[in-house]
Protein backbone atom coordinates (compact mmCIF):
# COMPACT_ATOMS: atom_id res chain seq x y z
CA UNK A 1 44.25 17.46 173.66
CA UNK A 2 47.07 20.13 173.78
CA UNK A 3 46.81 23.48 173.90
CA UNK A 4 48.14 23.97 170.45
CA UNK A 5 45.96 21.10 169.23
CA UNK A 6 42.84 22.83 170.64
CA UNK A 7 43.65 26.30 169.38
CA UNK A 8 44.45 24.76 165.89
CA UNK A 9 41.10 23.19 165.91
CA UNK A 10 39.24 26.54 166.64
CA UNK A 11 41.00 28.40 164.35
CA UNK A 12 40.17 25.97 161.36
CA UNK A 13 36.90 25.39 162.25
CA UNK A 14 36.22 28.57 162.31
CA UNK A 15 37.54 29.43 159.25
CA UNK A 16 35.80 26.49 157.93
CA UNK A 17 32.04 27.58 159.83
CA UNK A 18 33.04 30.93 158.04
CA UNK A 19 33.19 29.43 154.39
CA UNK A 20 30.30 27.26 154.94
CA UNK A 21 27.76 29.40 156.02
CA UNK A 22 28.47 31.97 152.93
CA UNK A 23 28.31 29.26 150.53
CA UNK A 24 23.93 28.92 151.33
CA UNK A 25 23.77 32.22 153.24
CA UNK A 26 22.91 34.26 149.50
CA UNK A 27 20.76 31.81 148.55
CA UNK A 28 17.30 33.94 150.25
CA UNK A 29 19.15 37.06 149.46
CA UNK A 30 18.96 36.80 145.56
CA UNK A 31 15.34 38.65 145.78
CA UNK A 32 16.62 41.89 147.61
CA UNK A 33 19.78 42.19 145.61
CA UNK A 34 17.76 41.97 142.19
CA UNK A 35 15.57 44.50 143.44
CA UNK A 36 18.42 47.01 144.54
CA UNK A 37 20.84 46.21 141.70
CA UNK A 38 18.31 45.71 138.64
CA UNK A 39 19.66 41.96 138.54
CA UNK A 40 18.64 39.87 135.68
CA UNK A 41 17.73 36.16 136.25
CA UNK A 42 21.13 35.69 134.68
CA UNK A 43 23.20 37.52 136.72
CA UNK A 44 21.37 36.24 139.72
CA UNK A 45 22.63 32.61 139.10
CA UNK A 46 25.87 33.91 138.34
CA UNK A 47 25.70 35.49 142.01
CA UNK A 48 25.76 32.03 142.98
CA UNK A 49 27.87 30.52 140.09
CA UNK A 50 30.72 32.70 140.42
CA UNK A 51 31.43 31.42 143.95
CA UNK A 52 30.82 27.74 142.83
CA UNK A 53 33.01 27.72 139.76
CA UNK A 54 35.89 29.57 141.40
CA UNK A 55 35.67 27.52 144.51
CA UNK A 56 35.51 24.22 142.75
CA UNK A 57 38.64 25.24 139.84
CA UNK A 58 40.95 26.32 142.71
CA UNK A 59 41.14 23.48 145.80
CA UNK A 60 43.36 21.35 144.03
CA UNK A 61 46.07 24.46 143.28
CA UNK A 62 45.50 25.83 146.88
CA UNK A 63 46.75 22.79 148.12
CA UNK A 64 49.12 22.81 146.30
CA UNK A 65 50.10 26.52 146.95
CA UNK A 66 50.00 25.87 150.55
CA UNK A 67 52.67 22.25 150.52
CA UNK A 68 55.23 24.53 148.51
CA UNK A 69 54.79 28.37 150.57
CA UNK A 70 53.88 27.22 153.66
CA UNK A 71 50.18 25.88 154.96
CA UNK A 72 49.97 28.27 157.74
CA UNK A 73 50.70 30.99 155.01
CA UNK A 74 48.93 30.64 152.80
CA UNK A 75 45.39 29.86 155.04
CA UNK A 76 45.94 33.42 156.37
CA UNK A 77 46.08 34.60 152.77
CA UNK A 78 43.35 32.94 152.07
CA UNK A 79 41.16 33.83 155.50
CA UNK A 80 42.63 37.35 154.18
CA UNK A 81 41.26 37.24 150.65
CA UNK A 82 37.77 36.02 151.79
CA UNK A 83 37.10 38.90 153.95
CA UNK A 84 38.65 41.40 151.66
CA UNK A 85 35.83 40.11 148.70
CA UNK A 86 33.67 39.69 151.30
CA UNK A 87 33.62 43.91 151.68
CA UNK A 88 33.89 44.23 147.89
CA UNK A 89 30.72 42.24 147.73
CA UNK A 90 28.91 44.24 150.66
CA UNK A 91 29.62 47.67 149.15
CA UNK A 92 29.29 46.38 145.19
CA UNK A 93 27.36 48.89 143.07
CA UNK A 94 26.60 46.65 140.77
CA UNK A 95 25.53 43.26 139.51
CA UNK A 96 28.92 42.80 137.83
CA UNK A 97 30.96 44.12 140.91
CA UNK A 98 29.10 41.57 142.99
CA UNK A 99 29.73 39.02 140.94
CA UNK A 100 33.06 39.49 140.78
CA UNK A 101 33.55 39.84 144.40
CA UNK A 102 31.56 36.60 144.94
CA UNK A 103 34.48 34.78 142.40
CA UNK A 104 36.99 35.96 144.59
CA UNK A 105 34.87 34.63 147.60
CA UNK A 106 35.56 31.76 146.08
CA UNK A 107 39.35 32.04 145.51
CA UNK A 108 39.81 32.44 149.70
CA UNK A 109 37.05 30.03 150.20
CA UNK A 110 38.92 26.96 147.87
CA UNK A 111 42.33 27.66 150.04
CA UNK A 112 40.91 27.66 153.46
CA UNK A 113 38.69 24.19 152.71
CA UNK A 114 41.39 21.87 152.20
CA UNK A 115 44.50 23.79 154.57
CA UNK A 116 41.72 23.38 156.93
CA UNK A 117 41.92 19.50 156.99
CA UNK A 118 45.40 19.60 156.49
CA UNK A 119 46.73 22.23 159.63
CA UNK A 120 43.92 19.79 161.74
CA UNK A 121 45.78 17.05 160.80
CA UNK A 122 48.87 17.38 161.21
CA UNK A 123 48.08 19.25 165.11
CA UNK A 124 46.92 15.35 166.22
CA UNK A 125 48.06 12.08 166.42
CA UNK A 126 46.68 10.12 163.98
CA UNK A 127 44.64 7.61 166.93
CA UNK A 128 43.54 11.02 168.03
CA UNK A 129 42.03 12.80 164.53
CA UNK A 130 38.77 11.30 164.53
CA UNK A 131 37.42 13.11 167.18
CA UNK A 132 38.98 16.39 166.11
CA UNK A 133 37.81 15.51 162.75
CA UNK A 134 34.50 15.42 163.46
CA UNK A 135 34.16 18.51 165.43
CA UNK A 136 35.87 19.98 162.34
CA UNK A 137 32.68 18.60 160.53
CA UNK A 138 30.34 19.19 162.73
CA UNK A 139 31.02 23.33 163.11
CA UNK A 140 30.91 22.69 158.97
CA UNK A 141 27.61 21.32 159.51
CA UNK A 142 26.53 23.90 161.28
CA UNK A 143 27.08 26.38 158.80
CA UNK A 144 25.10 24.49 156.30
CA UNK A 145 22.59 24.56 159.13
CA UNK A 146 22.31 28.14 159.54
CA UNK A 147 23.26 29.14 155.64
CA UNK A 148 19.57 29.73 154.33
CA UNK A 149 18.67 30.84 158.57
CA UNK A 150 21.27 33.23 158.64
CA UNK A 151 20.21 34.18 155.12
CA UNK A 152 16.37 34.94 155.79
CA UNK A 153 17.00 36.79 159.17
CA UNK A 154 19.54 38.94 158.19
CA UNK A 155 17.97 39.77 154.78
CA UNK A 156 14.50 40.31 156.57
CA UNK A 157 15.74 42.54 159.72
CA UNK A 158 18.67 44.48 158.10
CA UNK A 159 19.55 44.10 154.43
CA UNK A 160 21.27 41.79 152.61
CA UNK A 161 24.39 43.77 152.30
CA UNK A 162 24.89 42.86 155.95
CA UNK A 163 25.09 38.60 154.90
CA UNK A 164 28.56 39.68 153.51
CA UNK A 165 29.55 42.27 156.12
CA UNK A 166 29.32 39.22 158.97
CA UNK A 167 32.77 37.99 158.01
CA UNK A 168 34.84 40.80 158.11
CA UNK A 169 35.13 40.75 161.71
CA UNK A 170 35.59 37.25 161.65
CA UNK A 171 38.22 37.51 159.04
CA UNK A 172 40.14 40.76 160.76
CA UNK A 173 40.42 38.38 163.63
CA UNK A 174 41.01 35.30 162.21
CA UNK A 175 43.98 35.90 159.84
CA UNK A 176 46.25 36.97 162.63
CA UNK A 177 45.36 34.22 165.02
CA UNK A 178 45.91 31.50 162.40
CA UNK A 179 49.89 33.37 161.48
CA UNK A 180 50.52 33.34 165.42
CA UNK A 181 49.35 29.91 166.60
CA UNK A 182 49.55 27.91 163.92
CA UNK A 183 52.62 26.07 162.80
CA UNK A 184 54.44 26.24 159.93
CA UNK A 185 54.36 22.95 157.63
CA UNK A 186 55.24 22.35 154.14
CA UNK A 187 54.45 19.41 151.86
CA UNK A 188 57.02 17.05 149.83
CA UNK A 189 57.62 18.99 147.14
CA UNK A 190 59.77 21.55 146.74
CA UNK A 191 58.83 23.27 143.37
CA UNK A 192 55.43 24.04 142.24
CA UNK A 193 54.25 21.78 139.58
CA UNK A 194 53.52 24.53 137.06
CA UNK A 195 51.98 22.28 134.28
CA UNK A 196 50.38 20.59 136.49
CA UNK A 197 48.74 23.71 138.00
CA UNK A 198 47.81 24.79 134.58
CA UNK A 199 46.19 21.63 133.15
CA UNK A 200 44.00 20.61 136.67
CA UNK A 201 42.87 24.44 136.79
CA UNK A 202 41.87 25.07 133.11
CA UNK A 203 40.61 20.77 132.91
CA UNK A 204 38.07 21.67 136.18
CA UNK A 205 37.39 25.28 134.63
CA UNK A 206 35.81 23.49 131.69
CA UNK A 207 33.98 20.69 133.31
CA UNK A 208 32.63 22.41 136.17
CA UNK A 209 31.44 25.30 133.73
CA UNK A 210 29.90 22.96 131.26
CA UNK A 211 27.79 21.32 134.74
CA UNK A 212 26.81 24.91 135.82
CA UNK A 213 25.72 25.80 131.95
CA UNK A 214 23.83 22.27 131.38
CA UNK A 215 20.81 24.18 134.05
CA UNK A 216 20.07 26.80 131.69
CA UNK A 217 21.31 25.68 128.41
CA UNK A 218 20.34 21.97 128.42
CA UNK A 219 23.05 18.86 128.28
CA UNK A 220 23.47 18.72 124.75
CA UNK A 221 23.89 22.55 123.32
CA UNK A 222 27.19 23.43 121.82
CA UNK A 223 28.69 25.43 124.22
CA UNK A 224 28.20 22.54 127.31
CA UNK A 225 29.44 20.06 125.23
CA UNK A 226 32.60 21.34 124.14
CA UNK A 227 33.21 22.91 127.67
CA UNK A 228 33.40 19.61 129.09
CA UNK A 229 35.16 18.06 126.71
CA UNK A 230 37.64 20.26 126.60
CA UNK A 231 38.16 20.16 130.39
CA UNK A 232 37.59 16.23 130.30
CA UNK A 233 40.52 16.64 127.58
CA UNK A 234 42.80 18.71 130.02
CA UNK A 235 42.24 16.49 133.28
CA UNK A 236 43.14 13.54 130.89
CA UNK A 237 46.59 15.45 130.38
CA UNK A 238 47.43 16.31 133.76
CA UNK A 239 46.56 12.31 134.77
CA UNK A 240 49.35 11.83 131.83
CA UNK A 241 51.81 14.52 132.98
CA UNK A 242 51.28 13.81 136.23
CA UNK A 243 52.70 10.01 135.88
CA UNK A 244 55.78 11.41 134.40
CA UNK A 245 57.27 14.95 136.44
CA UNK A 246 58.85 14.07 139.53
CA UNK A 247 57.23 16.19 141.34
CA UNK A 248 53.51 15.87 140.74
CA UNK A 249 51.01 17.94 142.74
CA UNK A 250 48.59 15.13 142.64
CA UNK A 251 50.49 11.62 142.26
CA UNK A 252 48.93 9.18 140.30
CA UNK A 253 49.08 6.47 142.40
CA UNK A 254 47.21 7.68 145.35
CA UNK A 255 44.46 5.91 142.98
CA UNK A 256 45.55 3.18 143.06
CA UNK A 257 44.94 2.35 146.89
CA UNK A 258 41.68 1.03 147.51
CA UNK A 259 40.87 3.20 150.86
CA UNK A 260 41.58 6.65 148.70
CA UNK A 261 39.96 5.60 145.66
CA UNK A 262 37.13 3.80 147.36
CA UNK A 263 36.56 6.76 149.60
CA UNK A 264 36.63 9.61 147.07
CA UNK A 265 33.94 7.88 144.90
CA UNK A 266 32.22 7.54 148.29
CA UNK A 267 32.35 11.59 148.56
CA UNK A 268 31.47 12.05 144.96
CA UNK A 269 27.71 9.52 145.35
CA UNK A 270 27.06 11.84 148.78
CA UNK A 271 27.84 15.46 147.66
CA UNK A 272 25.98 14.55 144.50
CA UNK A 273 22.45 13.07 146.00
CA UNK A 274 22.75 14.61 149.11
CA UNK A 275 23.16 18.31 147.94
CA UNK A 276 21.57 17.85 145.07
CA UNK A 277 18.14 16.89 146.76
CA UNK A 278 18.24 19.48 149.07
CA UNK A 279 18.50 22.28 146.85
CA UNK A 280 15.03 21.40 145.77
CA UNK A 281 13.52 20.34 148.96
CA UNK A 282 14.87 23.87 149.93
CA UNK A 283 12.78 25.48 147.72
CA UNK A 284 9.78 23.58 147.90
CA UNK A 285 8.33 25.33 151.40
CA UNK A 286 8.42 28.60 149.34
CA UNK A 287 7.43 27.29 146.23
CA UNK A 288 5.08 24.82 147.05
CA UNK A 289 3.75 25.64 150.30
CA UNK A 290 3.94 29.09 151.09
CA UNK A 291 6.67 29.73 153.49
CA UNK A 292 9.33 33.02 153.87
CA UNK A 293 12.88 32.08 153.13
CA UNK A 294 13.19 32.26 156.63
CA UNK A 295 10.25 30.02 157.54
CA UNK A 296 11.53 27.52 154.89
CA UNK A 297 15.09 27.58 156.16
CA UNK A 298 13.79 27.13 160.31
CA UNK A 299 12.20 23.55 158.63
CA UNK A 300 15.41 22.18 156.97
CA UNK A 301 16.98 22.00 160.56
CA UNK A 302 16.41 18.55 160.88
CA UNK A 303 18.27 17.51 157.85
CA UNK A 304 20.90 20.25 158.14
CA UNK A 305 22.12 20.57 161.38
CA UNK A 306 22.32 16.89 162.76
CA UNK A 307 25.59 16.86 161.40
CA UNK A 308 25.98 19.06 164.62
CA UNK A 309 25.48 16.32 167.06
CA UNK A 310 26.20 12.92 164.93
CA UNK A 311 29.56 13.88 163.21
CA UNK A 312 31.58 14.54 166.52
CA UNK A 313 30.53 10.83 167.54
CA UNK A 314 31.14 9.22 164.14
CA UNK A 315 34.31 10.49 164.24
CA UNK A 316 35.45 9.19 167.21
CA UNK A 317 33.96 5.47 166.40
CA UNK A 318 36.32 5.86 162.86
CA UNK A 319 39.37 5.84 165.01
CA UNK A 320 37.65 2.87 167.05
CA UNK A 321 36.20 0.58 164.19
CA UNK A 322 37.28 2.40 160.79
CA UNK A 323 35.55 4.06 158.68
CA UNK A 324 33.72 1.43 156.11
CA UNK A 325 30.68 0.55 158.63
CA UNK A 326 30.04 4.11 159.21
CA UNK A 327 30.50 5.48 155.70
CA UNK A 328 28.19 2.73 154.06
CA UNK A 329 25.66 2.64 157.13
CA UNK A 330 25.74 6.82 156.58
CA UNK A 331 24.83 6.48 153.21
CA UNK A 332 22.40 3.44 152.93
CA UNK A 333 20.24 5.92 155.91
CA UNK A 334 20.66 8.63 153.54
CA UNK A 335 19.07 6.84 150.76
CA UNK A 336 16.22 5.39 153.15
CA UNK A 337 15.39 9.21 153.82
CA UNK A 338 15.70 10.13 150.68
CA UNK A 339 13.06 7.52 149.91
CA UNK A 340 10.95 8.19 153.11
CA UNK A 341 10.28 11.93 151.62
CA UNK A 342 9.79 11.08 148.18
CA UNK A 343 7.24 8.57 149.07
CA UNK A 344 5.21 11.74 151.10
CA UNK A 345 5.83 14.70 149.71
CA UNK A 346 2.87 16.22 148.30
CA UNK A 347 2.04 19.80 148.25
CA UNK A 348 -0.33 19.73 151.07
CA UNK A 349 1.60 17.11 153.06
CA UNK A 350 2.17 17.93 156.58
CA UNK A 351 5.43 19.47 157.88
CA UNK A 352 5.57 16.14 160.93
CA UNK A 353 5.54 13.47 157.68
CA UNK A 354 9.23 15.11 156.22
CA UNK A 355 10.78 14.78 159.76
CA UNK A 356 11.51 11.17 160.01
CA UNK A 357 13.61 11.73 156.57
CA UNK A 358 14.94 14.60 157.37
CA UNK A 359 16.39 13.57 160.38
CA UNK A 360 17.46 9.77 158.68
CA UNK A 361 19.19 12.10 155.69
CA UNK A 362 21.12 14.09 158.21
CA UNK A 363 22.72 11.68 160.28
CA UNK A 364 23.68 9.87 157.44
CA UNK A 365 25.81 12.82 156.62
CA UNK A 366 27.27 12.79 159.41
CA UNK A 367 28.14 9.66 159.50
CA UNK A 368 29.99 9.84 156.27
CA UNK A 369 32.09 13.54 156.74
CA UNK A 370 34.22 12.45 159.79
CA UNK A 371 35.30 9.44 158.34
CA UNK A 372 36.09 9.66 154.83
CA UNK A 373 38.45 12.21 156.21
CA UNK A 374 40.20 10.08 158.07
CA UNK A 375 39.96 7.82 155.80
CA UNK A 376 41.73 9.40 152.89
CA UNK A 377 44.46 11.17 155.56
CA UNK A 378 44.85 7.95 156.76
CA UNK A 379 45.63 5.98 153.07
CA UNK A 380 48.56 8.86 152.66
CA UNK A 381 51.98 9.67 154.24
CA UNK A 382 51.44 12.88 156.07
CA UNK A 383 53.20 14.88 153.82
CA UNK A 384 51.23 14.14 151.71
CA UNK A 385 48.13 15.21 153.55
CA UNK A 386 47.50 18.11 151.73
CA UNK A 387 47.64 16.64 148.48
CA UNK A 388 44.23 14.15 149.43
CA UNK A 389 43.07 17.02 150.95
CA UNK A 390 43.01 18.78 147.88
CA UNK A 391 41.87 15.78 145.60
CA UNK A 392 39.14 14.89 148.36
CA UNK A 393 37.91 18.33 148.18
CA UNK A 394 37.30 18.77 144.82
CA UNK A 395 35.93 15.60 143.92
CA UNK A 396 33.02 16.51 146.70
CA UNK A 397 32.86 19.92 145.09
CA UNK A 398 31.98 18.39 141.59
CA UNK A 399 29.77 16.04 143.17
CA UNK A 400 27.41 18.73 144.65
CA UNK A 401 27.67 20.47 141.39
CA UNK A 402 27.13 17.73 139.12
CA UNK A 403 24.40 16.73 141.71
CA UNK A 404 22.30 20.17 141.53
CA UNK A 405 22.52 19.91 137.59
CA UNK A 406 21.53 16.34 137.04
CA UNK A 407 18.63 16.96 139.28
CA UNK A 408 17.60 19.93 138.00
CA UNK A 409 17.14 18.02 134.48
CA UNK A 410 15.21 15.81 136.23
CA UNK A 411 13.16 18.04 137.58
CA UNK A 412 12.18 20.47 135.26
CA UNK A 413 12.03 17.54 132.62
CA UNK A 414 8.84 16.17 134.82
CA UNK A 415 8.25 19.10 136.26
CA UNK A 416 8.41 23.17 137.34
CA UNK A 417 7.44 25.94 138.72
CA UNK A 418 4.06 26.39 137.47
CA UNK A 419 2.07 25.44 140.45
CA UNK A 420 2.71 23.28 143.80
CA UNK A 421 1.53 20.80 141.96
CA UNK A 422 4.21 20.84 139.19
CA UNK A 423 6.60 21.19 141.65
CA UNK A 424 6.25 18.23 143.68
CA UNK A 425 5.43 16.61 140.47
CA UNK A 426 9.42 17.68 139.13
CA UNK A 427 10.85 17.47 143.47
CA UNK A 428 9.73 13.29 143.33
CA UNK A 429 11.49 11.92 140.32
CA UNK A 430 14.64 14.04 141.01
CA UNK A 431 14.74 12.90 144.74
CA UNK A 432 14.43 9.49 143.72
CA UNK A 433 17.01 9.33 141.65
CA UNK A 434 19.32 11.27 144.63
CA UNK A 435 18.12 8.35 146.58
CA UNK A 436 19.50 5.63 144.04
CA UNK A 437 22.93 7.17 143.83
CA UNK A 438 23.41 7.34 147.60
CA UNK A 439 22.43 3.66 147.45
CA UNK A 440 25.17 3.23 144.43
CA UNK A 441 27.58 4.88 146.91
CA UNK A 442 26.81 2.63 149.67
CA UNK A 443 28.08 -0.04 148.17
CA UNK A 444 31.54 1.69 146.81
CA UNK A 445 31.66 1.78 150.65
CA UNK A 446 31.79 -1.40 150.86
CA UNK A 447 35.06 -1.56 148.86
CA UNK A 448 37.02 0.41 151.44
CA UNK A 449 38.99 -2.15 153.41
CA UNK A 450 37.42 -3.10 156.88
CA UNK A 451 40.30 -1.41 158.96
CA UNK A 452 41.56 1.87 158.00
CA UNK A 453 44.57 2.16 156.70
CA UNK A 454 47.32 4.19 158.78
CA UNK A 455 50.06 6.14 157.19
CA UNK A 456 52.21 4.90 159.92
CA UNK A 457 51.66 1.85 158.88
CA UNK A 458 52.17 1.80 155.15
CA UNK A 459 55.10 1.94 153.26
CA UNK A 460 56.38 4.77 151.59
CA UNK A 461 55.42 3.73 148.18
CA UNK A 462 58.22 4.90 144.96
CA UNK A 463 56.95 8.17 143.57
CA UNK A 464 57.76 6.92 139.62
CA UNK A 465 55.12 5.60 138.98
């Protein structure tokens, strides 16, 4: 590893821990700030909405953004806008400042994500990127880890202005490092596909808002359906449009490759089961049994931070046997977890009994992050890295969404919040069905060809397509 190589890699990841960590970190805040603000429930979820929305709507544009103004650019912007709303948010004197500030979160958070992969990438050789990759996924890891840890200890000994005013410093330091050491790279294309920018951002705008509205206002009311058919209209445009401008900001026929398609649907079954389970297992410590935020957060460690050990090593075996073994082994374990807890849980059930699948669920993760990144980087040219990046991104980012909401049907349609004992009756039922989609997934895994693809390798395929 080279210097630059290694500084690139801690710069990212960094960047990356940074974005992670604030995406769970507010989650055991949302009691302190409705107390100090006068928050409705409403505005609470929009707290955590805002971020979501405006993360998800913008990854494919940052990309995009960053291959026509330069990568290292615009990731400083970006490391530059987080921290900015990141102040906005700690000082907000009200519910509708914070939630603001949280949207623009989101904003820096959607163009650091997928530069991230894309600066990493391009600093190694291509039989050297697993490894990096899966540090890159294991310091991600680790901020999921220490989101809801983070969350409860800073709310608990300080206040939970302070969960906001941890990445200033970060961010005051960051943005300059990433301008000096990082190098300057620049996709394909040299125009910015306007249209194209217009119809992906107002197609995911609608779909992701209809998902996010379908937890309070049910799957068939008015308002859900027409947002996502209206964004499932828009998204059906810009696959059109994109086809025909010569300069697309997502071509068409990165589709048709079996390794990128394959491994995208891969992403979309684990971001959808896997985050989509936890966000009710998170809550059922407090709910169900008792515990602080803190206390509940200390006992998702197993799940959340073996990503931490596993991912580094998974990503070195995808450079050494490809990523298919790993990706469906990842998320066959995932479902067995999955299964494991919802065959235990009940509300009195032991902490030791959830530790098997916690720790099965959490490798499996790890397993998968590593090398469905090198997967999709590897089923590209690498100019056109930032492009999958983008696409990769948000197809994981609806899948978590779409996950949370689906589940949360399921739950509250068998259960709620009435007692422990309505809880676990809603947790099993959703779980189980996050169990049969990771199983789903494992077999799209299957369809990924047996060695990975390298870019190298491939053809330059025509971009008329």
């Amino acid at each position: 590893m080279s210097k630059h190589s290694g500084w690139t890699l801690a710069i990212v990841s960094i960047a990356l821990f940074m974005v992670t960590l604030d995406n769970l970190v507010v989650t055991n805040a949302l009691v302190s700030i409705r107390r100090d603000l006068g928050a409705s429930l409403e505005d609470l979820e929009w707290t955590v909405n805002a971020y979501t929305l405006s993360y998800a709507v913008f990854l494919l544009t940052a990309a995009a953004v960053g291959d026509r103004f330069g990568r290292r650019l615009v990731f400083a912007v970006g490391i530059g806008v987080f921290t900015l709303s990141s102040a906005a948010a700690a000082i907000a004197p009200s519910t509708d400042a914070l939630i603001a500030a949280r949207a623009f979160q989101g904003l820096g958070a959607a163009v650091i994500t997928p530069l991230s992969l894309t600066l990493l990438s391009e600093a190694f050789a291509a039989n050297k990127r697993g490894l990096a990759l899966g540090i890159w996924s294991g310091v991600s890891g680790l901020g999921v880890a220490l989101g809801p840890v983070v969350g409860g200890a800073v709310v608990e000994g300080f206040s939970w202005q302070w969960i906001f005013w941890l990445n200033v410093p970060i961010g005051l330091l960051l943005a300059p490092a990433a301008l000096r050491v990082l190098r300057e790279s620049r996709g394909s294309n040299a125009s910015l596909d306007l249209p194209g920018v217009a119809l992906a951002s107002g197609g995911l705008l609608g779909v992701v808002f209809g998902i996010v509205r379908a937890q309070e206002l049910g799957w068939t009311s008015a308002t859900v359906i027409a947002s996502i058919a209206a964004g499932a209209g828009l998204l059906a445009g810009f696959a059109v449009w994109e086809t025909r401008t010569a300069t697309p900001m997502l071509p068409m026929r990165f589709f048709r490759n079996r390794t990128f398609a394959a491994t995208n649907g891969v992403s979309l079954a684990m971001f959808f089961g896997a985050f989509g389970s936890i966000f009710l297992l998170a809550q059922f410590f407090q709910v169900a049994q008792g515990y602080s935020p803190l206390e509940a957060g200390l006992r998702t460690l197993p799940w959340t931070a073996m990503p931490i050990f596993v991912a580094p090593v998974a990503g070195i075996l995808s450079d050494r046997i490809g990523s298919r073994p790993l990706m469906a082994t990842g998320l066959a374990l995932q479902a067995a977890g999955l299964s494991w807890i919802a065959i235990v849980t009940e509300p009195t059930a032991a902490y030791a009994l959830f530790v098997p699948g916690f720790v099965m669920t959490g490798s499996g993760m790890a397993m998968v992050f590593a090398p469905a990144a090198n997967a999709v980087l590897g089923s590209v040219r690498p100019d056109e890295a930032g492009q999958a990046s983008g696409a990769t991104n948000t197809v994981r980012e609806i899948g978590g969404v779409l996950g949370v909401a689906v589940l949360a049907t399921v739950f509250t349609g068998a259960g709620g919040f009435e007692s422990p004992q309505t809880y676990v009756d809603g947790l099993i039922p959703a779980v189980w069905v996050g169990a049969a989609v990771l199983a789903v997934g494992a077999m799209v895994a299957l369809l990924v060809p047996a060695k990975r693809t390298s870019a190298a390798l491939t053809p330059p395929v025509p971009a008329a397509a």
